[in-house]
C-alpha atoms as a PDB file:
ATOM      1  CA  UNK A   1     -17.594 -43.700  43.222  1.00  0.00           C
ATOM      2  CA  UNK A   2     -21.428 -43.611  44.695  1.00  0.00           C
ATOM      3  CA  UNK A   3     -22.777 -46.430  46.386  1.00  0.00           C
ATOM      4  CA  UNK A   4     -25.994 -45.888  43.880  1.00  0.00           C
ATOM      5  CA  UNK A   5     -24.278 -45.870  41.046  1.00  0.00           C
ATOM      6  CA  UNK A   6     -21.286 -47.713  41.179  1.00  0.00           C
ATOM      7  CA  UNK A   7     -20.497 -48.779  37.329  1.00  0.00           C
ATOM      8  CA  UNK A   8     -18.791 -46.172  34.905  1.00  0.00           C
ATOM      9  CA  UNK A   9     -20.596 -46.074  31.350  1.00  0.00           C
ATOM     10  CA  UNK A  10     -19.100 -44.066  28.366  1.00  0.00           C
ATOM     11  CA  UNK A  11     -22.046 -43.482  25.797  1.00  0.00           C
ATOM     12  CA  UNK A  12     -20.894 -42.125  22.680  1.00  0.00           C
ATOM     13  CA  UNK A  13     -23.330 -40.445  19.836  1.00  0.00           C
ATOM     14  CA  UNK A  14     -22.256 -40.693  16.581  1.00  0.00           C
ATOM     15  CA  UNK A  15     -24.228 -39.936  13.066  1.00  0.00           C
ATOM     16  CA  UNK A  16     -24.931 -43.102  12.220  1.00  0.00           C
ATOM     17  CA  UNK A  17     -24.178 -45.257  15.638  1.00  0.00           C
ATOM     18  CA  UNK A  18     -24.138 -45.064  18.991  1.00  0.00           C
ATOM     19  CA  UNK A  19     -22.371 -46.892  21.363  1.00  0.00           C
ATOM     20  CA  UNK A  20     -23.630 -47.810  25.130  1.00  0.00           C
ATOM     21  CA  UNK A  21     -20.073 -49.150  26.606  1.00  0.00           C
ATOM     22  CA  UNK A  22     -19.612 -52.600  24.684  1.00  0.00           C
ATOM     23  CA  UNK A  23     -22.849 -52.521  22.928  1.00  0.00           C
ATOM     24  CA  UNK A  24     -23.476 -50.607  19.534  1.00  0.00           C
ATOM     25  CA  UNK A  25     -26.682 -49.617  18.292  1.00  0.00           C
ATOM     26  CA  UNK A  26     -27.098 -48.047  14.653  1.00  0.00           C
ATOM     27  CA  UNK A  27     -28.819 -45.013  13.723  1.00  0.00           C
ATOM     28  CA  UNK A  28     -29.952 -43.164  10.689  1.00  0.00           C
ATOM     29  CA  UNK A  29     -27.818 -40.229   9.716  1.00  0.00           C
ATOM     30  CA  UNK A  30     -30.638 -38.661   7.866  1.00  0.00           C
ATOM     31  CA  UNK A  31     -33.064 -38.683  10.318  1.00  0.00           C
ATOM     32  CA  UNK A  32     -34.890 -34.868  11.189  1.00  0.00           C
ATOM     33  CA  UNK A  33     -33.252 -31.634  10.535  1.00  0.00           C
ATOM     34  CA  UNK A  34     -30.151 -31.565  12.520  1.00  0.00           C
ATOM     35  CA  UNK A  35     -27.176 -34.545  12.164  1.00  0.00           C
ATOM     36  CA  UNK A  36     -27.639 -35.441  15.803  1.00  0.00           C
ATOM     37  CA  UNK A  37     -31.593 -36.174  15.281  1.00  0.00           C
ATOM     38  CA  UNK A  38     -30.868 -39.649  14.410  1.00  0.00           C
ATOM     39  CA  UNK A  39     -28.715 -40.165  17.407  1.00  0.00           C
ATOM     40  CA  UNK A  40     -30.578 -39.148  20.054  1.00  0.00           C
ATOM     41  CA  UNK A  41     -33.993 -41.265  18.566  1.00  0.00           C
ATOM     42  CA  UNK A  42     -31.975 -44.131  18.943  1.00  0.00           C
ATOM     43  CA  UNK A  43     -30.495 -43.396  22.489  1.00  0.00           C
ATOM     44  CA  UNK A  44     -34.407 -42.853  24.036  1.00  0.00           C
ATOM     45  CA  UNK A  45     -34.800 -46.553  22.970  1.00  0.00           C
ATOM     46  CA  UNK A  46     -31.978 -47.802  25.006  1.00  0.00           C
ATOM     47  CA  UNK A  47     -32.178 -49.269  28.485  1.00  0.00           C
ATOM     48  CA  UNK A  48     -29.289 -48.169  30.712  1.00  0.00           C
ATOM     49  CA  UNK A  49     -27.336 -50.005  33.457  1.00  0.00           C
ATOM     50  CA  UNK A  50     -27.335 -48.810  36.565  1.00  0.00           C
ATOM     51  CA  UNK A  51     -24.114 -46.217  36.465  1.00  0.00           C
ATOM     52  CA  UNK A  52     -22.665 -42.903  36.136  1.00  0.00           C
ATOM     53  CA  UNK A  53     -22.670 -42.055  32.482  1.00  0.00           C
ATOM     54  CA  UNK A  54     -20.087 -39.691  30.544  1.00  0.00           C
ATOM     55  CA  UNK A  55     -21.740 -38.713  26.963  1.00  0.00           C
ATOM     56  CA  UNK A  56     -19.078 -38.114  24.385  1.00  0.00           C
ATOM     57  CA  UNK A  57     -20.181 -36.166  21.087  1.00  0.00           C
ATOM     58  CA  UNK A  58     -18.861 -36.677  17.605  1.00  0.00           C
ATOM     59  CA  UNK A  59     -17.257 -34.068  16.317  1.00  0.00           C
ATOM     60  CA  UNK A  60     -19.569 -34.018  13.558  1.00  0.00           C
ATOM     61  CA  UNK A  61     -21.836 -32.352  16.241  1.00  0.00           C
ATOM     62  CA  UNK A  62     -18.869 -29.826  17.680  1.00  0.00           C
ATOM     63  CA  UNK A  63     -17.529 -26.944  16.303  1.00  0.00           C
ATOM     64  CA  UNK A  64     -13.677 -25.797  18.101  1.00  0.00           C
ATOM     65  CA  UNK A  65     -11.755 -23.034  17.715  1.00  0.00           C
ATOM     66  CA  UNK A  66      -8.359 -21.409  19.389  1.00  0.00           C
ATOM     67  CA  UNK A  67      -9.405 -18.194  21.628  1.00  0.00           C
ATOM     68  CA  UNK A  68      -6.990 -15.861  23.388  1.00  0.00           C
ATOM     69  CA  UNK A  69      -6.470 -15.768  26.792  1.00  0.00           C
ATOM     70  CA  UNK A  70      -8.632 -13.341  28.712  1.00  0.00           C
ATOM     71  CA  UNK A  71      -7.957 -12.340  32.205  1.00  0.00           C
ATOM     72  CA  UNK A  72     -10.901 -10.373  32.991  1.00  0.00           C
ATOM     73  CA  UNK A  73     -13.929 -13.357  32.984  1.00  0.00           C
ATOM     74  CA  UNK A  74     -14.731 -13.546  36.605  1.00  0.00           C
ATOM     75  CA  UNK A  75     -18.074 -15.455  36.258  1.00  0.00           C
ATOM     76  CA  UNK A  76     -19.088 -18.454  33.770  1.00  0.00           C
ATOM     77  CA  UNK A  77     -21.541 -15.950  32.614  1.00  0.00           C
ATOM     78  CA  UNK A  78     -18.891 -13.774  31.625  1.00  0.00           C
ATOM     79  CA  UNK A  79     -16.983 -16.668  30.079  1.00  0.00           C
ATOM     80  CA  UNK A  80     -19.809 -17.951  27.782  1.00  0.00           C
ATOM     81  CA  UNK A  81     -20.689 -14.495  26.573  1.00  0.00           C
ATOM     82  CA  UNK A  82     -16.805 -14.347  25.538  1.00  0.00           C
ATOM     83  CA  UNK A  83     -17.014 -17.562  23.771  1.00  0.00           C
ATOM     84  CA  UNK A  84     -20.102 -16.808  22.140  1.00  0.00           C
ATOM     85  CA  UNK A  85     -18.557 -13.344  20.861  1.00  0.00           C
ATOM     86  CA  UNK A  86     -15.658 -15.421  19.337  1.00  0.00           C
ATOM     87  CA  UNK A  87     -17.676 -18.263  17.548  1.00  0.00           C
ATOM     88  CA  UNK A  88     -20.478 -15.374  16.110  1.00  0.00           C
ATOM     89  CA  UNK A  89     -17.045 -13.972  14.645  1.00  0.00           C
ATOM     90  CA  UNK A  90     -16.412 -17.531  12.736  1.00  0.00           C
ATOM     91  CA  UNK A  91     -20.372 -18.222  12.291  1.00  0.00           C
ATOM     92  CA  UNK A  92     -22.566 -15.627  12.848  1.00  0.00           C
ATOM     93  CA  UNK A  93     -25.895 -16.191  14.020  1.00  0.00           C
ATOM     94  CA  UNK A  94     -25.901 -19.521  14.819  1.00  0.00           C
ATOM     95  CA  UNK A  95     -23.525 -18.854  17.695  1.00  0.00           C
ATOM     96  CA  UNK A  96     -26.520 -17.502  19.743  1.00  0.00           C
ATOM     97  CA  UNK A  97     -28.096 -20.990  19.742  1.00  0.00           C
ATOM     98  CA  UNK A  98     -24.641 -23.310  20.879  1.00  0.00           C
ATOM     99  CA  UNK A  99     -23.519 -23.740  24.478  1.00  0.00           C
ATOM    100  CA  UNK A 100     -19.905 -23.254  24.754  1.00  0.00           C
ATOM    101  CA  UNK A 101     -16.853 -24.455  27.242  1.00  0.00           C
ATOM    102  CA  UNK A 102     -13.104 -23.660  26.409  1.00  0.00           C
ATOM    103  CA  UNK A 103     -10.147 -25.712  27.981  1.00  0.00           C
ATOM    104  CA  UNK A 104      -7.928 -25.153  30.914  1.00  0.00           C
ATOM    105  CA  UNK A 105      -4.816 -23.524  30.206  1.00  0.00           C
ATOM    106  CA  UNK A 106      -1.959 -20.966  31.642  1.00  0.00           C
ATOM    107  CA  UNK A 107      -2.650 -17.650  32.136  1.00  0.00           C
ATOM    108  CA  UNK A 108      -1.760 -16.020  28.954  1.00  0.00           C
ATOM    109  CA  UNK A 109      -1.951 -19.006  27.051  1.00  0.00           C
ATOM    110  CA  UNK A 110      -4.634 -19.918  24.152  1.00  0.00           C
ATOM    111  CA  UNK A 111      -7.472 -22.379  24.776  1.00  0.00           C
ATOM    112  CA  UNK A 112      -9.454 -24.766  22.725  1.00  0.00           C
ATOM    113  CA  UNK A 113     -13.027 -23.894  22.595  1.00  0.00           C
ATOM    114  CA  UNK A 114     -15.772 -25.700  21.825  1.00  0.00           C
ATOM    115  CA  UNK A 115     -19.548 -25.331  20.585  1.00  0.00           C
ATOM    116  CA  UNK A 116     -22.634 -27.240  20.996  1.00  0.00           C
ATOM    117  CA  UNK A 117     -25.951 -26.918  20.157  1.00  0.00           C
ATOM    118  CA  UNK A 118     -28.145 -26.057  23.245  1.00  0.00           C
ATOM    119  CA  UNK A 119     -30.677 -28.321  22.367  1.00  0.00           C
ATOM    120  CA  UNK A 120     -28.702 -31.224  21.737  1.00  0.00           C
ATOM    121  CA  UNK A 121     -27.435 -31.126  25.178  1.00  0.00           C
ATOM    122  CA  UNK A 122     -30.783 -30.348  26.931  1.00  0.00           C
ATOM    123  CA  UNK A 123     -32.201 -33.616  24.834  1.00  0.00           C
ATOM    124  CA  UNK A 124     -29.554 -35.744  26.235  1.00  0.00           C
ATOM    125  CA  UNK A 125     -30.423 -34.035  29.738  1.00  0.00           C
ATOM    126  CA  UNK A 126     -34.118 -35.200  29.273  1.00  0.00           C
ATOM    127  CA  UNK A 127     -33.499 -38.719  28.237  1.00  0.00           C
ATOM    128  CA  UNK A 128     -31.320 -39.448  31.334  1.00  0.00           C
ATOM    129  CA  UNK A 129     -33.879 -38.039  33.720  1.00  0.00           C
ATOM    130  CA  UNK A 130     -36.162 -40.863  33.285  1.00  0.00           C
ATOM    131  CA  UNK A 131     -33.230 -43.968  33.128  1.00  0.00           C
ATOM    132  CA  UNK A 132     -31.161 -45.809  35.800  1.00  0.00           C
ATOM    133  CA  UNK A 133     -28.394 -44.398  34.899  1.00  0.00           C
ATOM    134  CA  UNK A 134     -26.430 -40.533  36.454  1.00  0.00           C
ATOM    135  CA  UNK A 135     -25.422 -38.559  33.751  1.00  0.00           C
ATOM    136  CA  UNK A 136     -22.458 -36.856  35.126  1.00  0.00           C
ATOM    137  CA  UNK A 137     -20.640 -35.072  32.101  1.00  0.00           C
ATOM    138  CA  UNK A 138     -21.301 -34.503  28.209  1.00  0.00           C
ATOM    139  CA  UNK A 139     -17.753 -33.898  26.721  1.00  0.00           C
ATOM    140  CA  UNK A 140     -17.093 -33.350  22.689  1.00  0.00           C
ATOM    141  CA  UNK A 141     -14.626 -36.008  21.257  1.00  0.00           C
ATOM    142  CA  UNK A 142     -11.291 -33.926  21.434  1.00  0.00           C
ATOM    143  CA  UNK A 143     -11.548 -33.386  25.178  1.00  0.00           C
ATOM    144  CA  UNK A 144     -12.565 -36.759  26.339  1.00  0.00           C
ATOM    145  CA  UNK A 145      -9.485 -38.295  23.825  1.00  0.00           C
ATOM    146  CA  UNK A 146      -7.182 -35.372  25.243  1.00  0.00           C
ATOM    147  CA  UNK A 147      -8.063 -36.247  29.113  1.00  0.00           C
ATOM    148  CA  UNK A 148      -7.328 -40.307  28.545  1.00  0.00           C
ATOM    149  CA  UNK A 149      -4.202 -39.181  26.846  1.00  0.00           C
ATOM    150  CA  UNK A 150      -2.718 -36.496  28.368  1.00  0.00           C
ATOM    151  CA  UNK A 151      -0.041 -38.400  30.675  1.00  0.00           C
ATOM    152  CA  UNK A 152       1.243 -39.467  26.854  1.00  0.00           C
ATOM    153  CA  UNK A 153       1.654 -36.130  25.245  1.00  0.00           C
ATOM    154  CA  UNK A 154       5.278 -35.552  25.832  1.00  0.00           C
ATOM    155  CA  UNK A 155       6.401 -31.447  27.518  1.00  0.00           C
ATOM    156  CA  UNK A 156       7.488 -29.645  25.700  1.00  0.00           C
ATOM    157  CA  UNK A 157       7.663 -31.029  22.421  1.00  0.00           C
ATOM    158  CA  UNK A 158       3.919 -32.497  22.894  1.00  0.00           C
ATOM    159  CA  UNK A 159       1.726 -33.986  20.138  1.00  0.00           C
ATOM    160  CA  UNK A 160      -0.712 -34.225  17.713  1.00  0.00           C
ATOM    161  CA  UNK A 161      -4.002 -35.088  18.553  1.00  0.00           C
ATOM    162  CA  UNK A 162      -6.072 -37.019  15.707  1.00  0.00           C
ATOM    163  CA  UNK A 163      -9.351 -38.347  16.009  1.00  0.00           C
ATOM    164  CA  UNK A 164     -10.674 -40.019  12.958  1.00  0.00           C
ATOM    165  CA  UNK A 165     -13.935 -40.704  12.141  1.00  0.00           C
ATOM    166  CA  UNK A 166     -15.927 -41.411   8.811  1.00  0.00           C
ATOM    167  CA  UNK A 167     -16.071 -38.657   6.392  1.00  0.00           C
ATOM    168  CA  UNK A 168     -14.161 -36.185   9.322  1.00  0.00           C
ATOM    169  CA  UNK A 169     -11.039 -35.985  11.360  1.00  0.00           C
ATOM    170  CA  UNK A 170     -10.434 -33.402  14.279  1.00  0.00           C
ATOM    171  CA  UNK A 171      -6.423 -32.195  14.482  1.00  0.00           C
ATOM    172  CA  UNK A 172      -4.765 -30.434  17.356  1.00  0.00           C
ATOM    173  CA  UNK A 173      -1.462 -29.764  18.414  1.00  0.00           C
ATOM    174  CA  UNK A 174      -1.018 -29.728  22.057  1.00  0.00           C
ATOM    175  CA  UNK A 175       2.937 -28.811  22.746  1.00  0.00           C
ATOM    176  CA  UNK A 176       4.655 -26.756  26.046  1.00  0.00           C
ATOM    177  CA  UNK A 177       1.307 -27.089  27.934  1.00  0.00           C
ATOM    178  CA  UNK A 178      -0.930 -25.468  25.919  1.00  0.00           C
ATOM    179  CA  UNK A 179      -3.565 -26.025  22.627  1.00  0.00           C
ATOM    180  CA  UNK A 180      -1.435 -24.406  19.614  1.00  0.00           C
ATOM    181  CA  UNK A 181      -3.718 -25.590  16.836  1.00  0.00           C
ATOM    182  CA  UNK A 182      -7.243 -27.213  16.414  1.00  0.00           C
ATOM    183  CA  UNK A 183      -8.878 -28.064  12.527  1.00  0.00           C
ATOM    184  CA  UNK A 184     -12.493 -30.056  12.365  1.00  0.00           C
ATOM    185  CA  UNK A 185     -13.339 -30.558   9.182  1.00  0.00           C
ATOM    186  CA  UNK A 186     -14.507 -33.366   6.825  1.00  0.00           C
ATOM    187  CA  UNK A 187     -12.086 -35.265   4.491  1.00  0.00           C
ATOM    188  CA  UNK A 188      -9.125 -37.813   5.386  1.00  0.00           C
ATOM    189  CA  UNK A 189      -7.948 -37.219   8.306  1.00  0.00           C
ATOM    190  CA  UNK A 190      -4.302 -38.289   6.474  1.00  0.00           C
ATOM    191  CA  UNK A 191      -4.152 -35.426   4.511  1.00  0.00           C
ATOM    192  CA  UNK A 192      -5.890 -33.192   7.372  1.00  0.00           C
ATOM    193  CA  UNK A 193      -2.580 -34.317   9.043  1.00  0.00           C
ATOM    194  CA  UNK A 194      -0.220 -33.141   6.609  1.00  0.00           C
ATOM    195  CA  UNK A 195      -2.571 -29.958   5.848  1.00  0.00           C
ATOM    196  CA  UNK A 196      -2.167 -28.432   9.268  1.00  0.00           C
ATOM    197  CA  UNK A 197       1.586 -29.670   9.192  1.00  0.00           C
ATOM    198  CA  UNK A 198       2.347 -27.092   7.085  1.00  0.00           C
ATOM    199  CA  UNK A 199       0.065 -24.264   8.765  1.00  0.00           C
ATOM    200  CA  UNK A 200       1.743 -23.912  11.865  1.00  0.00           C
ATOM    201  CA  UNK A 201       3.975 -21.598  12.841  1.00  0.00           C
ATOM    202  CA  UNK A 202       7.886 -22.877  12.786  1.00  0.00           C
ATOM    203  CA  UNK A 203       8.691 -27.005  13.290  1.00  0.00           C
ATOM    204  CA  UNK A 204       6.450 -29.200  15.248  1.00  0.00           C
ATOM    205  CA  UNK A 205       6.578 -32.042  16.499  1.00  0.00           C
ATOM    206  CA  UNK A 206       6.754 -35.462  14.389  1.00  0.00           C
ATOM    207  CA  UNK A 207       4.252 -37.588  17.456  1.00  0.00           C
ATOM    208  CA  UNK A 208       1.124 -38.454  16.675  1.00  0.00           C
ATOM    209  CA  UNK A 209      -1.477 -39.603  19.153  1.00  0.00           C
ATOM    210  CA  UNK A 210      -4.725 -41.483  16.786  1.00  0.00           C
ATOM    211  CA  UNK A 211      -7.614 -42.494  18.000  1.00  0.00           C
ATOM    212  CA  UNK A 212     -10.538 -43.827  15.778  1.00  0.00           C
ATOM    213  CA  UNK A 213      -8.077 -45.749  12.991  1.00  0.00           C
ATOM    214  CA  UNK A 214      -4.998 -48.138  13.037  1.00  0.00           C
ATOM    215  CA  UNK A 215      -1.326 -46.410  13.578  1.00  0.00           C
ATOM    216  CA  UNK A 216       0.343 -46.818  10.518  1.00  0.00           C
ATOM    217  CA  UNK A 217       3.958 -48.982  10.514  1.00  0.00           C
ATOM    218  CA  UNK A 218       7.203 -47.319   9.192  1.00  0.00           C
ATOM    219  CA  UNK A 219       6.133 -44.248   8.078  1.00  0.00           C
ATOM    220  CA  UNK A 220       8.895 -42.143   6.783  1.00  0.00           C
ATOM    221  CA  UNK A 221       7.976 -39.107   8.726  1.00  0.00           C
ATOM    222  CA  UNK A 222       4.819 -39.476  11.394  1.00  0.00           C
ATOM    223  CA  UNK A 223       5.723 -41.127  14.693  1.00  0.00           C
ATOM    224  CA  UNK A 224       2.216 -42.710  16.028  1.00  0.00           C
ATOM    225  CA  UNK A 225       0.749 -44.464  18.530  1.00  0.00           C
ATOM    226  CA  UNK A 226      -2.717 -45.570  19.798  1.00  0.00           C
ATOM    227  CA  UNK A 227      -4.435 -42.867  21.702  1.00  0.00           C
ATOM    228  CA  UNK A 228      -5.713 -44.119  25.551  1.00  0.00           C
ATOM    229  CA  UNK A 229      -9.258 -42.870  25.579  1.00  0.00           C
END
């Protein structure tokens, strides 16, 4: 912890709120041409504390996908052209303009990747320059859930990962130390659930770790609990 800034902060943009640790501050969805537009108006109008801030990203603003395992990136460079080759696969174009960061994993092993826009992350950048607070990290939902919760995901059966949110749940599977599925998509994040159930390959595991909404009691099948985030 620095002497300068000594408190933690978790700031978290969302379409129609953000949230500065306790505090939440509401934001219009509809605001200028991209979803996050809205968000980051209303963060330049907040005064930070004093701290070392972590900025976590709906997943309304994050595109994932599984990659393969490649052993021959030997530079970041190397690693975001890689990513950027695989997401221009999914959605052409508009890959040139995201910044990209995939998950740690075994060698041989499949990752979770994620995409951001560039210029989401650069505004966030700017907007800390001028407060009190250190910006020390900018993490999409799934990986800042999957880091507070990791010491609960059980080897190797693991778990499902579920972060709810309105109108949009992300899914992954996490089991025998490695990402084995990953859906973002709008919709219920109940049936999302059940969708990617039946997608993987062979029987997987009944634990559910949910973050955003209230575990469900007794159900027949599902075994949840609260995700730590």
């Amino acid at each position: 912890m620095s002497p300068l800034f000594p408190e933690r902060l978790v700031v978290r943009l969302a379409p129609a709120e953000i949230a500065v640790g306790a505090k939440r501050y509401p934001c219009d969805p509809a605001f200028g041409s991209e979803p996050w537009h809205g968000a980051l108006e209303a963060l330049k109008s907040v005064k930070f504390p004093r701290s070392r801030a972590t900025v976590v990203l709906s997943n309304h603003f994050v595109r994932y996908s599984l990659v393969p395992w490649s052993g021959a990136l030997a530079t970041p460079a190397e690693e975001q052209a890689y990513l950027r080759h695989h997401f221009a696969k999914i959605h052409g174009e508009r890959a040139k303009a995201w910044l990209f960061r995939a998950s740690e994993g075994r060698r041989g092993e499949p990752r979770v990747a994620s995409a951001v826009d560039a210029e989401l992350v650069a505004a966030i950048k700017r907007i800390f320059v001028s407060s009190q607070a250190k910006l020390v990290s900018v993490q999409p939902a799934l990986m800042h859930v999957f880091n507070g919760a990791r010491a609960a995901v059980p080897q190797p059966a693991g778990a499902w990962l579920v972060i709810a949110e309105a109108d949009r749940a992300c899914i992954a599977l996490h089991a025998d130390g490695a990402f084995r599925a990953v859906q973002n998509a709008k919709g219920d994040w109940r049936a999302l659930l059940e969708r990617e159930r039946y997608r993987v390959d062979g029987d997987s595991t009944r634990r559910v770790l949910l973050a955003g909404a209230e575990a469900p009691s007794n159900d027949p099948y599902w075994q949840f609990s609260i995700a730590n985030t």
